[in-house]
Protein backbone atom coordinates (compact mmCIF):
# COMPACT_ATOMS: atom_id res chain seq x y z
CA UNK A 1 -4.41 3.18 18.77
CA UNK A 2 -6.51 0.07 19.32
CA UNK A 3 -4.68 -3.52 18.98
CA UNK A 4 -6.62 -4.22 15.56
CA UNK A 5 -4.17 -1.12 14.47
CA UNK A 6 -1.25 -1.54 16.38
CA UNK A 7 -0.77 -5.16 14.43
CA UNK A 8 -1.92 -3.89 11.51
CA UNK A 9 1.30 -1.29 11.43
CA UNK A 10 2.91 -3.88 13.24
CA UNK A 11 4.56 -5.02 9.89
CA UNK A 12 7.64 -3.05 8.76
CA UNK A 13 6.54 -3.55 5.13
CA UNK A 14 3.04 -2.20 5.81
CA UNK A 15 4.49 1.23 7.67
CA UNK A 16 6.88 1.52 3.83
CA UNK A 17 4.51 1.34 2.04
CA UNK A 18 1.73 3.85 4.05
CA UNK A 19 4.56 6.18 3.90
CA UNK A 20 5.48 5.97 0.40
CA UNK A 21 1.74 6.46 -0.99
CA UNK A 22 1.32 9.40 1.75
CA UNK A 23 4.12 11.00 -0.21
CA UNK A 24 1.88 11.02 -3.20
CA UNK A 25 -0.33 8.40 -4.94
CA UNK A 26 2.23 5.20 -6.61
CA UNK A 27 1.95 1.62 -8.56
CA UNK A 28 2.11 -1.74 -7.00
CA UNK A 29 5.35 -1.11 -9.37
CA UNK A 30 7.07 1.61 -8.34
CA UNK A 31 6.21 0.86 -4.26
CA UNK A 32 8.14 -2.33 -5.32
CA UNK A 33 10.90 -0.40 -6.58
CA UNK A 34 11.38 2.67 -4.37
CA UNK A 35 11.12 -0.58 -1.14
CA UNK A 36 12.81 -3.38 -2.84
CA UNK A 37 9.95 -6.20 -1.93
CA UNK A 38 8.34 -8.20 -4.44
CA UNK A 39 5.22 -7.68 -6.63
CA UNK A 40 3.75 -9.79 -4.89
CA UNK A 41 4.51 -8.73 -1.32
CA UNK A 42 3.63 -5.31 -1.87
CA UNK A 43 0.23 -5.93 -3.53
CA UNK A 44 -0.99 -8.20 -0.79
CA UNK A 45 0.42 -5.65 1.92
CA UNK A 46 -1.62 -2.74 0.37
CA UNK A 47 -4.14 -4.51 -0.42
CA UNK A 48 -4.35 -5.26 3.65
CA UNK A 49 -4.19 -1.66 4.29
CA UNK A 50 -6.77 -1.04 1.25
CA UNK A 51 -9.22 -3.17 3.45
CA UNK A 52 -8.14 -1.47 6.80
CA UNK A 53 -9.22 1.93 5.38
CA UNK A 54 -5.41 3.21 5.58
CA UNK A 55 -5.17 3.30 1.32
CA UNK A 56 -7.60 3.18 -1.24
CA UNK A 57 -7.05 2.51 -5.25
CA UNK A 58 -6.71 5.49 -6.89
CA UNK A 59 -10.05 6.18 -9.01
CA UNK A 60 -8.19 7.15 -11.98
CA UNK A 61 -6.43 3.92 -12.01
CA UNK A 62 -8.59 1.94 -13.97
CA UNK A 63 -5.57 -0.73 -13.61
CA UNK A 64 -5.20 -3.84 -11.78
CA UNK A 65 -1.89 -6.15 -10.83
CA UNK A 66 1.45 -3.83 -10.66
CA UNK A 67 -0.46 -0.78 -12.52
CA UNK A 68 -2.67 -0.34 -9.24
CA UNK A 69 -2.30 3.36 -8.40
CA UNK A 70 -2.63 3.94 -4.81
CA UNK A 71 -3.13 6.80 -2.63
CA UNK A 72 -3.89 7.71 1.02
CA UNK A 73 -7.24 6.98 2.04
């Protein structure tokens, strides 16, 4: 694991939500549900691992905001 990855899964939130979407694809919605953090915190925080490579937006989705369907990348 290279430092760029080790902080990037540094962040308790980040690790939830990677394993929640590896369980099968979810909404910015129900990640905020099933981990209890805010809209807001979990879009940014996928949206991190979205960039990293770890997550991508579902193609299907067509959606944006908390209707984002995201799945393992």
């Amino acid at each position: 694991m290279t430092t760029k990855e080790a902080k990037l899964l540094s962040n308790p939130l980040r690790v939830q939500i990677f394993g929640a979407i590896a369980a099968g694809a979810m909404t910015t919605k129900e990640l905020s549900r099933q981990i209890g953090a805010s809209l807001a915190a979990v879009g940014y925080h996928a949206g991190v691992l979205c960039r990293a490579g770890y997550v991508r937006v579902a193609p299907a989705s067509g959606e944006s905001g908390a209707n984002t369907l995201y799945e393992v990348g």
